[in-house]
Protein backbone atom coordinates (compact mmCIF):
# COMPACT_ATOMS: atom_id res chain seq x y z
CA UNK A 1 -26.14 33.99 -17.01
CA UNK A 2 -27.91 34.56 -13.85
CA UNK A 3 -26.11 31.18 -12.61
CA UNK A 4 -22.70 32.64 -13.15
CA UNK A 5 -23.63 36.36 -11.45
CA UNK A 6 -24.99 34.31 -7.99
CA UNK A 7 -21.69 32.68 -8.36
CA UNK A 8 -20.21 35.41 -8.40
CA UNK A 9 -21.86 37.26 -5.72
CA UNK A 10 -21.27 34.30 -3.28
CA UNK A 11 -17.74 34.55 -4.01
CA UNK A 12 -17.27 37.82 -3.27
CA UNK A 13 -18.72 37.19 -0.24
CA UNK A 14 -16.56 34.54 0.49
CA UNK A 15 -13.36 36.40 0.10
CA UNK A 16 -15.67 39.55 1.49
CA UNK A 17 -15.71 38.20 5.25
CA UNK A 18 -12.97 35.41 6.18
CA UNK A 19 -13.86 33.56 8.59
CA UNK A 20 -17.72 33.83 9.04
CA UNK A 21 -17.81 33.75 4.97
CA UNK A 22 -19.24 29.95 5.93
CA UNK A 23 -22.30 31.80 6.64
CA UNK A 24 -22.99 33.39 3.19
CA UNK A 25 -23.03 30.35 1.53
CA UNK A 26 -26.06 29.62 3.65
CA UNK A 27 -28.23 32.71 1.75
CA UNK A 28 -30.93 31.32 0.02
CA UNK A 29 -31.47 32.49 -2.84
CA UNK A 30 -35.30 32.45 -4.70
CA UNK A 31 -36.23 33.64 -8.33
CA UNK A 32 -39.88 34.37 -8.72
CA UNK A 33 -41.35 32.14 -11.36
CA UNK A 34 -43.42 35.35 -12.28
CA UNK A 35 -41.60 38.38 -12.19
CA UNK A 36 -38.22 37.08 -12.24
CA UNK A 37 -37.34 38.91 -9.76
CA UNK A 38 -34.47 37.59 -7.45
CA UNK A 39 -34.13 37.62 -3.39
CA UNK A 40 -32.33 36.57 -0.61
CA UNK A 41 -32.89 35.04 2.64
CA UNK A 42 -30.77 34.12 5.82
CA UNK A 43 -31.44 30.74 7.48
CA UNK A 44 -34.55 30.47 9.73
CA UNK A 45 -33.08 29.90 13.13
CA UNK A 46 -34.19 30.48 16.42
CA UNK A 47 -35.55 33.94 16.39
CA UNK A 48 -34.15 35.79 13.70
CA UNK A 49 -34.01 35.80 9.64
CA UNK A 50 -33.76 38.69 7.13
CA UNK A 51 -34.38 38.76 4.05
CA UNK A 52 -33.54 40.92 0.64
CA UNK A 53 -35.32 42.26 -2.57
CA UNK A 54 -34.05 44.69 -4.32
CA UNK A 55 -32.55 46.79 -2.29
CA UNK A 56 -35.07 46.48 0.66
CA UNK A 57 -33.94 44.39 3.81
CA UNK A 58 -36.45 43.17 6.60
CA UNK A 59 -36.06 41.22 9.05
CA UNK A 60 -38.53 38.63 10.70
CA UNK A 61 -38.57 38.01 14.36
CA UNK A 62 -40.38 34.84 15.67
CA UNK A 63 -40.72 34.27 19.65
CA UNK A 64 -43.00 31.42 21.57
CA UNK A 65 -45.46 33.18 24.29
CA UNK A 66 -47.25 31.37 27.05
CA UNK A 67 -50.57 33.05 26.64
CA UNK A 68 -53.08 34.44 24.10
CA UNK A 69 -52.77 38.16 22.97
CA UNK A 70 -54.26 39.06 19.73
CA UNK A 71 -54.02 42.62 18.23
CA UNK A 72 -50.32 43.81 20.14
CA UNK A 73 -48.18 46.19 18.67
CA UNK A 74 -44.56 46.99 19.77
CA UNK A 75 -41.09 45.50 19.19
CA UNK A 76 -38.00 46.35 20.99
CA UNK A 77 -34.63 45.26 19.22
CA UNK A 78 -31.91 45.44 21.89
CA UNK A 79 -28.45 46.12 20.63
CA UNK A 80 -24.74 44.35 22.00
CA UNK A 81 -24.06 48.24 23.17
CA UNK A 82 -27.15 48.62 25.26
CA UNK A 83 -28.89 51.04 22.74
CA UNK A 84 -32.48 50.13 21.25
CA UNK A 85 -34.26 49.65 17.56
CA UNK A 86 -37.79 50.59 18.76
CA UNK A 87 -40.80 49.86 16.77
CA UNK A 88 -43.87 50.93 19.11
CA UNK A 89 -46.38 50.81 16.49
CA UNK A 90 -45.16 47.51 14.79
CA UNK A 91 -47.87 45.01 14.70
CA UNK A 92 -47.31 41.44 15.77
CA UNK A 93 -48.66 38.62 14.41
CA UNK A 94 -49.69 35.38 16.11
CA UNK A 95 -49.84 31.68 15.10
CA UNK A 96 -50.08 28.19 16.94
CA UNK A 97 -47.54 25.22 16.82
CA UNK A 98 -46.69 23.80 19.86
CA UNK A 99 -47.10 26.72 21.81
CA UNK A 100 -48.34 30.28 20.73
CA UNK A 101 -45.98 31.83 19.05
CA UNK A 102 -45.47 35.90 18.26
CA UNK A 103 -44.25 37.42 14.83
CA UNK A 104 -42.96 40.45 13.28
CA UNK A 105 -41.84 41.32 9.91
CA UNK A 106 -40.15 44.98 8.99
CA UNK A 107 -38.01 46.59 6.31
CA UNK A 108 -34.70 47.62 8.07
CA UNK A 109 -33.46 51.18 7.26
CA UNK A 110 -29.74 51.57 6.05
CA UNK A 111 -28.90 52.79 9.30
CA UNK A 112 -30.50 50.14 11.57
CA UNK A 113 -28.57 48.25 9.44
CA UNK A 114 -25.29 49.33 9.76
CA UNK A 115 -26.36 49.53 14.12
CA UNK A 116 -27.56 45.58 13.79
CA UNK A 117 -24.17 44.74 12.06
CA UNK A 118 -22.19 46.96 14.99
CA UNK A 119 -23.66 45.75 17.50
CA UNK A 120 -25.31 42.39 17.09
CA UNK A 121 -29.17 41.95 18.53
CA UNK A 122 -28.59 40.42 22.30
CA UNK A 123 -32.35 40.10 23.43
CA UNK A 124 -36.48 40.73 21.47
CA UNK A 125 -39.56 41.98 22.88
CA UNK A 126 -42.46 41.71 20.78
CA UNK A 127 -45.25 43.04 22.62
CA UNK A 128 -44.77 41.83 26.27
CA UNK A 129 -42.76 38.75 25.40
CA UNK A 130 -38.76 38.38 25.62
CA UNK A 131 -36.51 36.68 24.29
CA UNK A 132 -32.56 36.39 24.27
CA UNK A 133 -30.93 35.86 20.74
CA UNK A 134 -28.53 33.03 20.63
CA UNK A 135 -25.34 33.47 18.43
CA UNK A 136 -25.69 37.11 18.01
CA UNK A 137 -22.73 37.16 16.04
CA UNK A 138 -24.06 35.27 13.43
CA UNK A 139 -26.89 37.37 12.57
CA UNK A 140 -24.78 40.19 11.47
CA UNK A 141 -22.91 38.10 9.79
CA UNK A 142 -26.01 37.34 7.98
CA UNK A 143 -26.80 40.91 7.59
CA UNK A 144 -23.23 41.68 6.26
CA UNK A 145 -23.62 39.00 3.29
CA UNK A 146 -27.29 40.30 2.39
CA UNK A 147 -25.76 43.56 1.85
CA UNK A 148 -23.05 42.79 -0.20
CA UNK A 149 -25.51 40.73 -2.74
């Protein structure tokens, strides 16, 4: 049963958003072993992925840095229309791959929502570092299918 309503949901958003429906089929979607409960996640690619439960969307922002900062709070989401999603006392996260690289993770209100999906994210500061978003487009997209499952 749960088979068939994914399904479904992944055809409606196939027939939901024409030409960037491509993108929904990319949702991954996870069923805790535990509480059964079902989510959704975009892609991780280059600096952005959201992701769904219930009716709560977040969104994950991942950014290299070129030195060490521990403790930093602040993110700055800057909008296709020039306004802002600001976040001053967002707290950011650090880890080491390569290179250091800054994190942060936040549940999206309905209307930052509908603003992201307006006017796609163009450029990410978490703390002092920037960072220009890459296929903008796409991560409404994203957005748009999340919302519709």
């Amino acid at each position: 049963m749960r088979k068939q309503i994914t399904i479904l949901i992944l055809m409606f958003c196939y027939l939901g958003y024409g030409q960037n429906s491509d993108l929904c089929n990319n949702i991954k979607i996870n069923e805790d072993k535990f509480s059964k409960k079902t989510s959704y996640s975009s892609p991780i690619t280059d600096r952005i992925s959201f992701k769904k439960s219930g009716a709560i969307i977040s969104i994950r922002i991942d950014i290299p840095g070129s030195t060490l900062s521990t403790g930093e709070k602040g993110v700055i989401l800057l909008l296709r229309d020039g306004t802002q999603i600001s976040k001053p006392n967002e707290p950011i996260y650090i880890g080491v791959r390569d290179s250091y690289r800054y994190s942060a993770n936040f549940t999206l209100s309905k209307a930052q929502i509908q603003r992201i999906i307006d006017n796609p994210i163009t450029d990410v500061k978490l703390y002092i570092y920037e960072a220009e978003v890459f296929d903008s487009e796409k991560y409404s997209e994203y957005l748009k299918c999340l919302v519709s499952m």
